[in-house]
PDB file of N, CA and C in Angstrom:
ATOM      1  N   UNK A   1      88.669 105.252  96.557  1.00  0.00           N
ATOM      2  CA  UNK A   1      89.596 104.515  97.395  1.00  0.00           C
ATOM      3  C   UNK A   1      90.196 105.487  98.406  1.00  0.00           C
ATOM      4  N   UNK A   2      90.344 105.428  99.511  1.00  0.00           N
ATOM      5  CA  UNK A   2      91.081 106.151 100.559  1.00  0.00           C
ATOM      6  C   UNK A   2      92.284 106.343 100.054  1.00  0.00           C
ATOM      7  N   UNK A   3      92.604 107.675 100.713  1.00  0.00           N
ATOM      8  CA  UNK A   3      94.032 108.195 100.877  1.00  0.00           C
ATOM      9  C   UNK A   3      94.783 107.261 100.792  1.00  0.00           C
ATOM     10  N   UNK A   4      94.686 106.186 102.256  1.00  0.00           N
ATOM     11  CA  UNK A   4      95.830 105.813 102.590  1.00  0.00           C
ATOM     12  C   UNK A   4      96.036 104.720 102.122  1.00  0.00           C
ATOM     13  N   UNK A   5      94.957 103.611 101.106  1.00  0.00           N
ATOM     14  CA  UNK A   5      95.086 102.690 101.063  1.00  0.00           C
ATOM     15  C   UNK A   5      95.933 103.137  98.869  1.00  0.00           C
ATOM     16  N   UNK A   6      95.288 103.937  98.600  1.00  0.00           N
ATOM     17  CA  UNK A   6      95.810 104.329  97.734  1.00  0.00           C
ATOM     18  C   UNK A   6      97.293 104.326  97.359  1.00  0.00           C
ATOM     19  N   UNK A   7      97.645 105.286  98.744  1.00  0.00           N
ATOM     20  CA  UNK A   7      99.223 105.811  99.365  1.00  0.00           C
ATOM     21  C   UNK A   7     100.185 104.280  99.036  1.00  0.00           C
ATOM     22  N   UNK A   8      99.726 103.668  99.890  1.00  0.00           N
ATOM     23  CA  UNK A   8     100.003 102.124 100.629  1.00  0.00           C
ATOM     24  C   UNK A   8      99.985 101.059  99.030  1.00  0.00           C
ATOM     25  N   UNK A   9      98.989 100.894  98.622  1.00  0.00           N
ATOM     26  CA  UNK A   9      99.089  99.838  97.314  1.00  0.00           C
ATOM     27  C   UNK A   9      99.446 100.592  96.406  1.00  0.00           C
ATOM     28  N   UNK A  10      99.753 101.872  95.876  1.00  0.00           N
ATOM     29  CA  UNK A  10     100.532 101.976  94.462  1.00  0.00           C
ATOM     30  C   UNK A  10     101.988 102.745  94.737  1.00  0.00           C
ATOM     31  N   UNK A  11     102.428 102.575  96.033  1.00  0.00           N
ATOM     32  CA  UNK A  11     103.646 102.984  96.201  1.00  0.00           C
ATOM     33  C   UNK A  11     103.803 104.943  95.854  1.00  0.00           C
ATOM     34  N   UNK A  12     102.557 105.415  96.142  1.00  0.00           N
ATOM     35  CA  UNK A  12     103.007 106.859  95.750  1.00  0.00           C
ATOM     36  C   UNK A  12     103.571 107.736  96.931  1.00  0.00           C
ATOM     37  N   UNK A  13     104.451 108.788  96.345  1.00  0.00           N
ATOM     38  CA  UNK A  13     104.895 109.912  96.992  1.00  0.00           C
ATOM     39  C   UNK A  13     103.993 110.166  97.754  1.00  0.00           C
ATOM     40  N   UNK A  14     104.843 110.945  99.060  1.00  0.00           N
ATOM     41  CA  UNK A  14     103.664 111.743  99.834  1.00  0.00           C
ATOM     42  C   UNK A  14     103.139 112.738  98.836  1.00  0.00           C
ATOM     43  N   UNK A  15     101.884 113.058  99.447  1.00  0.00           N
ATOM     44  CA  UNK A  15     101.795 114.222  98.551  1.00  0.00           C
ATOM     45  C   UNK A  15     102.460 115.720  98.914  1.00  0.00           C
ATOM     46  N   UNK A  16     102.713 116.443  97.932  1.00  0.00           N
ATOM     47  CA  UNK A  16     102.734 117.688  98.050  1.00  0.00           C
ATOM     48  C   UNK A  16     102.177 118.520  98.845  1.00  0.00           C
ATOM     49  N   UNK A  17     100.877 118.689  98.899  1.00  0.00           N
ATOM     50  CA  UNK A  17      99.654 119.708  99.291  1.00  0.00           C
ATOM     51  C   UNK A  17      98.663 118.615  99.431  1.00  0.00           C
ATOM     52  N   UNK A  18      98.093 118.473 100.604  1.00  0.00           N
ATOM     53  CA  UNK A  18      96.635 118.018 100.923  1.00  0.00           C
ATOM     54  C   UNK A  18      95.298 118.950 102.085  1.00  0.00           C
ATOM     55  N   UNK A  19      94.539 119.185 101.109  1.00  0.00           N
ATOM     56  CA  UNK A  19      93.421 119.893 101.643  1.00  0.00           C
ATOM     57  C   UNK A  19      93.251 119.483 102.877  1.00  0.00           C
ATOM     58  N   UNK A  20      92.820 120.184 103.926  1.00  0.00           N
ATOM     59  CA  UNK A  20      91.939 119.573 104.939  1.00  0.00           C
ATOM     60  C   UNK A  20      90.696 119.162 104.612  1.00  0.00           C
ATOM     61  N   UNK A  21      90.800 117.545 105.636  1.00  0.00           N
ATOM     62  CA  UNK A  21      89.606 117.181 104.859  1.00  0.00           C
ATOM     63  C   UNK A  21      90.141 115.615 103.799  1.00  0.00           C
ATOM     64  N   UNK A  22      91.081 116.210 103.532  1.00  0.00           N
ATOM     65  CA  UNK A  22      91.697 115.508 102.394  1.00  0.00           C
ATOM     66  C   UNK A  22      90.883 115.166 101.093  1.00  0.00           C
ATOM     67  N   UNK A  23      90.025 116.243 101.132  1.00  0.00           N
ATOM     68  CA  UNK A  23      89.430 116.852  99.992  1.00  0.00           C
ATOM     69  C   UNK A  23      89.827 116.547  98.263  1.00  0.00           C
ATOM     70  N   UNK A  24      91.272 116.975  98.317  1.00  0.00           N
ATOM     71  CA  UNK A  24      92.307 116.768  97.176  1.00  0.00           C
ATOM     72  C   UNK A  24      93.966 116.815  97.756  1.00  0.00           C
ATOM     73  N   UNK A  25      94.568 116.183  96.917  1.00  0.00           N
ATOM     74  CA  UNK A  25      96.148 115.903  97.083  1.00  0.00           C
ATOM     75  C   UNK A  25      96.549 116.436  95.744  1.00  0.00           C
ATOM     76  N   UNK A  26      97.767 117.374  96.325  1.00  0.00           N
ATOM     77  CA  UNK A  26      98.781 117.340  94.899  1.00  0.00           C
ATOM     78  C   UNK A  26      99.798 116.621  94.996  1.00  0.00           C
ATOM     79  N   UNK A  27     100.148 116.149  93.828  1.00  0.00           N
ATOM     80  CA  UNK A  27     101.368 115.342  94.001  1.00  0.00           C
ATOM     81  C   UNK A  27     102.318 116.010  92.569  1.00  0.00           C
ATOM     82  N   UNK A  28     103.755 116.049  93.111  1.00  0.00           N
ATOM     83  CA  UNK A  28     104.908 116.587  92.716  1.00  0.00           C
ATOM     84  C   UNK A  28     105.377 115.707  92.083  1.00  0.00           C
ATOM     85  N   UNK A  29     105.686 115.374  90.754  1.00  0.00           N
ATOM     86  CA  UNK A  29     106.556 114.407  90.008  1.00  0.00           C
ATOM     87  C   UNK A  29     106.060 114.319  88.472  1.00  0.00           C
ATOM     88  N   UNK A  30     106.886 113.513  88.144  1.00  0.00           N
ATOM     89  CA  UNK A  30     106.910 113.210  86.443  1.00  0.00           C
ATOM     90  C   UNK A  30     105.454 112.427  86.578  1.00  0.00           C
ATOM     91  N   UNK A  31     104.491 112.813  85.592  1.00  0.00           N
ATOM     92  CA  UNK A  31     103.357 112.395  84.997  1.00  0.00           C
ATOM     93  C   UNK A  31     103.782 111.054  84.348  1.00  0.00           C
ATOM     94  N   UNK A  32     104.934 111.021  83.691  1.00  0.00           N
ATOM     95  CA  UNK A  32     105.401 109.284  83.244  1.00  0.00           C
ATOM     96  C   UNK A  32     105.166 108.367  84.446  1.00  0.00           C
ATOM     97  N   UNK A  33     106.118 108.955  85.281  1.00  0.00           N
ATOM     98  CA  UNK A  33     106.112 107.927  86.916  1.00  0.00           C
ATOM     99  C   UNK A  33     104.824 107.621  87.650  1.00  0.00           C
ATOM    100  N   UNK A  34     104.077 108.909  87.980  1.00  0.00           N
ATOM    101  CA  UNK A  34     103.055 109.092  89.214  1.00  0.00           C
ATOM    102  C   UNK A  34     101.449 108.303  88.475  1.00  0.00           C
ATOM    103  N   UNK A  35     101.201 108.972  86.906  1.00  0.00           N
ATOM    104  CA  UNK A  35      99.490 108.499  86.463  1.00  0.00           C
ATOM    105  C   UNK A  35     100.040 106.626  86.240  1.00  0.00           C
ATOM    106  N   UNK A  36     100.656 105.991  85.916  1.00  0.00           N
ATOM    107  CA  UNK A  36     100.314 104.211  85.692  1.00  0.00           C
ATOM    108  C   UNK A  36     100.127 103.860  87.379  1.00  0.00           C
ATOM    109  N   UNK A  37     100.510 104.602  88.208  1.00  0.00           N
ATOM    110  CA  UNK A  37     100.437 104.229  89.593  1.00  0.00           C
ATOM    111  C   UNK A  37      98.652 104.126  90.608  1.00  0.00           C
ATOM    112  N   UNK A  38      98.334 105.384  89.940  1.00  0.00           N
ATOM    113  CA  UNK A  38      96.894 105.955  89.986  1.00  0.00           C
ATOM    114  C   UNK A  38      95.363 105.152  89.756  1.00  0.00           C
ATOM    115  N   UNK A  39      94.525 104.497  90.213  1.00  0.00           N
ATOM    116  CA  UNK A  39      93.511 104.306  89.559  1.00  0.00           C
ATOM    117  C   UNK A  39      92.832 105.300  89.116  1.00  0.00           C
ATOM    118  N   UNK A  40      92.119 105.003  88.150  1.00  0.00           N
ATOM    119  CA  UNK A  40      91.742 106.570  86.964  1.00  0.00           C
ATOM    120  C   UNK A  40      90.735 107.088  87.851  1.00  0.00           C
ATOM    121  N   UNK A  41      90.288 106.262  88.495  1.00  0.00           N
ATOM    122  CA  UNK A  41      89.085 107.291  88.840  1.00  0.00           C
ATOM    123  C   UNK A  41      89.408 108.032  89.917  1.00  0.00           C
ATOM    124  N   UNK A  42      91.048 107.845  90.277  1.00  0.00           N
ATOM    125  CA  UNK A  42      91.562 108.655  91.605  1.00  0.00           C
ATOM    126  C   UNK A  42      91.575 110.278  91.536  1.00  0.00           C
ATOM    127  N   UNK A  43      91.440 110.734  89.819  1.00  0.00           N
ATOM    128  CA  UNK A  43      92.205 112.423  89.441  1.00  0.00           C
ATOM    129  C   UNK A  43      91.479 112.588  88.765  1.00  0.00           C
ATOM    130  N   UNK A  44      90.864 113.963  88.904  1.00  0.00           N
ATOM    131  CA  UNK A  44      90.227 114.997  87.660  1.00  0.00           C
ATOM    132  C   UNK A  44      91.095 115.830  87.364  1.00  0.00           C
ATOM    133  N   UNK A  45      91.678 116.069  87.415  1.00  0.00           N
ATOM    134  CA  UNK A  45      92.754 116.914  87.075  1.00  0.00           C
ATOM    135  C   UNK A  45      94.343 116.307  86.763  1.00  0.00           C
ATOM    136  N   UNK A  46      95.136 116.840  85.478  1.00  0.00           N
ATOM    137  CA  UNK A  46      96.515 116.568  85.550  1.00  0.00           C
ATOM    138  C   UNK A  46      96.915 117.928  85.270  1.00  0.00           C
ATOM    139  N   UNK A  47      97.715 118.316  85.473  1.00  0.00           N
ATOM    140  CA  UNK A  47      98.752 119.811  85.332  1.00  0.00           C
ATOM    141  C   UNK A  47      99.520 119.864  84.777  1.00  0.00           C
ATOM    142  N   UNK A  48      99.938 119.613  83.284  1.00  0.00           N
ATOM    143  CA  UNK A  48     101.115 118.982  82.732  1.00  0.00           C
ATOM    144  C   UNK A  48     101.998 120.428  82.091  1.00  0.00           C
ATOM    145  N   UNK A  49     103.335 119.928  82.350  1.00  0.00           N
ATOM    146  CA  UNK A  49     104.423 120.928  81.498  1.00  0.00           C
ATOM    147  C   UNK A  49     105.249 120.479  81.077  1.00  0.00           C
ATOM    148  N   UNK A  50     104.871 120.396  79.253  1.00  0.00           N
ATOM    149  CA  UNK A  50     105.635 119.948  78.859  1.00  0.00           C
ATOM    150  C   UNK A  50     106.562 120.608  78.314  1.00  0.00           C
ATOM    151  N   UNK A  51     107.933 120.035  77.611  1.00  0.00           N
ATOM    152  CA  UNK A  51     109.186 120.897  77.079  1.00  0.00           C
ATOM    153  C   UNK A  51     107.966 121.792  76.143  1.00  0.00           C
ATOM    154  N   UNK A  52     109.062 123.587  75.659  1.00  0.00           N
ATOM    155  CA  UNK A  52     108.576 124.136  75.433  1.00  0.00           C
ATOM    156  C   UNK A  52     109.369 124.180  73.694  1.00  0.00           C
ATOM    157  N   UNK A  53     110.667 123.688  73.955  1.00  0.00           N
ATOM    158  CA  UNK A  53     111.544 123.351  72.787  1.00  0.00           C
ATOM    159  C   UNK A  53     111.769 125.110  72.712  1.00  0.00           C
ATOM    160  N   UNK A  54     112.191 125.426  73.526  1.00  0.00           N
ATOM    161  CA  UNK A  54     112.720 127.195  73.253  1.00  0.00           C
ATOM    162  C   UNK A  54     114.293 127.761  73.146  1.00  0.00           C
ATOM    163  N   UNK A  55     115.107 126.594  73.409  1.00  0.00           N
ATOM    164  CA  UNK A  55     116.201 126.683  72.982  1.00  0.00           C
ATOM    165  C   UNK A  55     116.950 126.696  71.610  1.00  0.00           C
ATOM    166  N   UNK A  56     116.494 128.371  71.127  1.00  0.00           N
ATOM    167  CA  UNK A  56     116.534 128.620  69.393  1.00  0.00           C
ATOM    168  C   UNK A  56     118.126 129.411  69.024  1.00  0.00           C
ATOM    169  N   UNK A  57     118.877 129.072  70.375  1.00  0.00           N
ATOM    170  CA  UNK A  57     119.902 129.955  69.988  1.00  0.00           C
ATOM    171  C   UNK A  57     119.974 131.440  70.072  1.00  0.00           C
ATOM    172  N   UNK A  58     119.020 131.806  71.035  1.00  0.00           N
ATOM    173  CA  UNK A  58     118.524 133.523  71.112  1.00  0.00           C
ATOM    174  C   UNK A  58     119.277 133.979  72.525  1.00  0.00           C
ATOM    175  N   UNK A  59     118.957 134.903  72.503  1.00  0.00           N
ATOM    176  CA  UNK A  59     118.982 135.794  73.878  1.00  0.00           C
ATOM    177  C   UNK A  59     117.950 136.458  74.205  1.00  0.00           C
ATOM    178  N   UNK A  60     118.244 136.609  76.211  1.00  0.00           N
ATOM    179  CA  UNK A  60     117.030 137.671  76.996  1.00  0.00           C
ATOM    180  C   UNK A  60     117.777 138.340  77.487  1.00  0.00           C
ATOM    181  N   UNK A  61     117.452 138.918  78.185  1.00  0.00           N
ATOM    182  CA  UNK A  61     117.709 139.581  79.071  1.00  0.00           C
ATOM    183  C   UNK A  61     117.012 139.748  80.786  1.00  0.00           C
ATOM    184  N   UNK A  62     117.999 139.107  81.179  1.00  0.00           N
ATOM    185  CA  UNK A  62     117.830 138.991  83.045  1.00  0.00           C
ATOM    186  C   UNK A  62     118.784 139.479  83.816  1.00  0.00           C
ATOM    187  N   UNK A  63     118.043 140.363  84.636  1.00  0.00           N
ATOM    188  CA  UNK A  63     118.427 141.110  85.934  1.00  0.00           C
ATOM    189  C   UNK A  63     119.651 142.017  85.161  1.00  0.00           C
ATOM    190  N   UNK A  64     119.361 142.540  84.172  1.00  0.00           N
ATOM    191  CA  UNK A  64     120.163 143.868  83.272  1.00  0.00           C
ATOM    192  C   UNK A  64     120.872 142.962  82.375  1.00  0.00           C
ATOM    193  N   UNK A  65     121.111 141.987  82.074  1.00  0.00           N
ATOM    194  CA  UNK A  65     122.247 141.141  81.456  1.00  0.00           C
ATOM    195  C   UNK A  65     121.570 140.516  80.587  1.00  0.00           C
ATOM    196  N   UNK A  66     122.290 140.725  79.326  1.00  0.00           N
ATOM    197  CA  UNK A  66     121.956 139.442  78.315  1.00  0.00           C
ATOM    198  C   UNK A  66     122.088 138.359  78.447  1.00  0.00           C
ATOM    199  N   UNK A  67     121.499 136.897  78.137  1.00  0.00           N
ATOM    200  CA  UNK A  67     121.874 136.038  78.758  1.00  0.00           C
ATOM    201  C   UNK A  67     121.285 134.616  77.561  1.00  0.00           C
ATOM    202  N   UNK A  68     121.489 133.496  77.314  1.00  0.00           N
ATOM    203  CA  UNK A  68     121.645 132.550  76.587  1.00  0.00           C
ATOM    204  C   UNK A  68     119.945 132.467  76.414  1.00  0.00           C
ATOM    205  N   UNK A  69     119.140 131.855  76.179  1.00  0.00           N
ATOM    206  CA  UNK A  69     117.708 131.208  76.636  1.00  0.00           C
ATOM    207  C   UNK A  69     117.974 129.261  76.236  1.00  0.00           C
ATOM    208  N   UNK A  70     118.996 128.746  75.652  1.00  0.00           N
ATOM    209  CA  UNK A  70     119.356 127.468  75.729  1.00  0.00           C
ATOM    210  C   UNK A  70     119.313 127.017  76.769  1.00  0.00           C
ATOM    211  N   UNK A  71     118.858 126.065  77.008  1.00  0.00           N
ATOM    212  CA  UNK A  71     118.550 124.902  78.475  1.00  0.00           C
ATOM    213  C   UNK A  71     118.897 123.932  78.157  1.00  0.00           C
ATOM    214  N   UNK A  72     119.420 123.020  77.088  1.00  0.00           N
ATOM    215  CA  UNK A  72     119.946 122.069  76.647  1.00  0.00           C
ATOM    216  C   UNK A  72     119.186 121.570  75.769  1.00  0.00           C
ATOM    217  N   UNK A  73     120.079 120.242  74.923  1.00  0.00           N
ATOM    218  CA  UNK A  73     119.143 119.707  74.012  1.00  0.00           C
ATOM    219  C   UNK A  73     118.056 119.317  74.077  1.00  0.00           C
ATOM    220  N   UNK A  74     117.341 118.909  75.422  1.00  0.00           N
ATOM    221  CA  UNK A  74     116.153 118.648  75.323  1.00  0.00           C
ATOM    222  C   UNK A  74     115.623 119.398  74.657  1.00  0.00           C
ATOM    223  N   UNK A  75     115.754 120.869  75.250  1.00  0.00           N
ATOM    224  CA  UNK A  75     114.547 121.638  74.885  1.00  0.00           C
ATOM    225  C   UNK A  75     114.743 122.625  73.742  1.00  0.00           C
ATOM    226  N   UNK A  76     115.921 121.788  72.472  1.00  0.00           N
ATOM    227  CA  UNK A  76     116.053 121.874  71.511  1.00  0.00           C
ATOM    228  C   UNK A  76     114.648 121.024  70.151  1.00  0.00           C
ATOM    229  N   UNK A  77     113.907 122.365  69.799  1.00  0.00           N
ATOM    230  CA  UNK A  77     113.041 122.171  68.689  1.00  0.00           C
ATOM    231  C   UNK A  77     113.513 121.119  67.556  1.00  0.00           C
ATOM    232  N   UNK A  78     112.686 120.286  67.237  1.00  0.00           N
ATOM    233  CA  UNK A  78     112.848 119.312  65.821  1.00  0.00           C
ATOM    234  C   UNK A  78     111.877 119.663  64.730  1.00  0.00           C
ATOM    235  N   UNK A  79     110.898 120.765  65.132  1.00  0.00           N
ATOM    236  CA  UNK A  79     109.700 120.844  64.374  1.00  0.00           C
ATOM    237  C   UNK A  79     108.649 120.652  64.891  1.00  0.00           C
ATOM    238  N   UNK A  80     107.445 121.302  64.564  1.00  0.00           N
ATOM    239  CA  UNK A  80     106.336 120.720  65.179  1.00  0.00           C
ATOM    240  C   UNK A  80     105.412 119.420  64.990  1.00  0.00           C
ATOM    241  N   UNK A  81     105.623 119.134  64.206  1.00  0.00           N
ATOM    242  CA  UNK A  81     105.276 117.653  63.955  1.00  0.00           C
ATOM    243  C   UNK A  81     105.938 116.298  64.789  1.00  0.00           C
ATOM    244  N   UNK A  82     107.535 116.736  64.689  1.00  0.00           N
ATOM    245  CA  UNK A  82     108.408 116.028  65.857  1.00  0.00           C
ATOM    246  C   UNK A  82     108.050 115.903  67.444  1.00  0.00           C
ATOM    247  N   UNK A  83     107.615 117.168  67.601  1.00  0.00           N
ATOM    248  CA  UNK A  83     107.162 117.741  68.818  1.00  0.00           C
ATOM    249  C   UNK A  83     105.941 116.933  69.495  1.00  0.00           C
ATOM    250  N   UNK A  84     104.820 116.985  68.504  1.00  0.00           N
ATOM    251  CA  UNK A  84     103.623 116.504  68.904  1.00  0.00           C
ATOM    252  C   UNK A  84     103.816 115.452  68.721  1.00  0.00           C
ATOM    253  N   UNK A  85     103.997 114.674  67.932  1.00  0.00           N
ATOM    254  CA  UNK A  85     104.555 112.959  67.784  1.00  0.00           C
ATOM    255  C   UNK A  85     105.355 112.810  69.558  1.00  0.00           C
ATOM    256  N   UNK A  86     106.169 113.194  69.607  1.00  0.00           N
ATOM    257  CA  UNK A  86     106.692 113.062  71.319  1.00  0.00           C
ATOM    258  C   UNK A  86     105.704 113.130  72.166  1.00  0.00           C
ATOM    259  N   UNK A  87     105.051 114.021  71.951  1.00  0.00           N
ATOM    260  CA  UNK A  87     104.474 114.618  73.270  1.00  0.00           C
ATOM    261  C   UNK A  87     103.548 113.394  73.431  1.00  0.00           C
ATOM    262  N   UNK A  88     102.433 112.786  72.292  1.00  0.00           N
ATOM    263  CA  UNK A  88     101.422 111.613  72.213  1.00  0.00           C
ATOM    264  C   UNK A  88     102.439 110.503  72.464  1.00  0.00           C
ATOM    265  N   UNK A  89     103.825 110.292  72.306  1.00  0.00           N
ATOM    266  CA  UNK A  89     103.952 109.181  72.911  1.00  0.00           C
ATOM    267  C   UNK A  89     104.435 109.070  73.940  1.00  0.00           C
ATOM    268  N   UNK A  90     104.978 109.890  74.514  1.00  0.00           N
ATOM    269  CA  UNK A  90     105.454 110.378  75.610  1.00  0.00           C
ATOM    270  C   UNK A  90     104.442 110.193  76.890  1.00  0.00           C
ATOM    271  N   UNK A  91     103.609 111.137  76.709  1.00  0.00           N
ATOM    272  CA  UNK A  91     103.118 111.416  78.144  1.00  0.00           C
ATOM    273  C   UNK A  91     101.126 111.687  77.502  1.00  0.00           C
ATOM    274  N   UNK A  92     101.136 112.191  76.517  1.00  0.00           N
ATOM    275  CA  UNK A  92      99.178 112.205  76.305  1.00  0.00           C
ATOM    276  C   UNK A  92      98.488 111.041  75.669  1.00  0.00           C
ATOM    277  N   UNK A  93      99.623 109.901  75.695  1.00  0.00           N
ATOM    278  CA  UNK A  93      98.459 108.450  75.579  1.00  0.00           C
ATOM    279  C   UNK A  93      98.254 107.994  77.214  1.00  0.00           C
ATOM    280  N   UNK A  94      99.162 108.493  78.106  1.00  0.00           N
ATOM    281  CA  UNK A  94      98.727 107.667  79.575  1.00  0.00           C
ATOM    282  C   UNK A  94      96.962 108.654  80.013  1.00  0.00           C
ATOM    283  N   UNK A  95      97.096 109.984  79.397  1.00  0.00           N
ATOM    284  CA  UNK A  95      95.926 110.402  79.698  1.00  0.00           C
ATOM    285  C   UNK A  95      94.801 110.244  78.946  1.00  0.00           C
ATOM    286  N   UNK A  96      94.997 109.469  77.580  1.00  0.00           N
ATOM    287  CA  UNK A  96      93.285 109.398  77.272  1.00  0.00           C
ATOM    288  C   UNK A  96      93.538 108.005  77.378  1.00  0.00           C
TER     289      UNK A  96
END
């Protein structure tokens, strides 16, 4: 399907980055929002990042300073079982 008719019937963002050519498009956003928009056969590729759950109550150290590594509850750990249960319902059933 063309760029633009793509663009035009599923309501997507401009893209990010488009090749000359228009070869390939990246597009910037939540994988929840942007893939139900998509016909499948529009992407070989997804780029996904998901929470890393690294907020263990530790410290680093940045730019000489100790410093928290908490980012909030999100990215507060439940376990790994919790984890992957999210993640499949979350966001890796829209991809298989």
């Amino acid at each position: 399907m063309p760029h633009d008719a793509v663009h035009e019937t599923q309501g997507l963002p401009e893209p990010y980055f488009e090749s000359p050519g228009r070869r390939f498009r990246l597009y910037q956003g939540d994988c929840l929002d942007l893939l139900p928009r998509m016909p499948p056969e529009s992407f070989d590729l997804v780029f996904a990042d998901p929470p890393y759950f690294l907020s263990n109550d530790g410290i680093t150290c940045h730019a000489g300073k100790m410093v928290s590594v908490n980012k909030g509850k999100w990215d507060k750990s439940k376990g790994a079982e919790a984890e992957m249960r999210a993640c499949r319902r979350r966001w890796l059933r829209i991809l298989w």
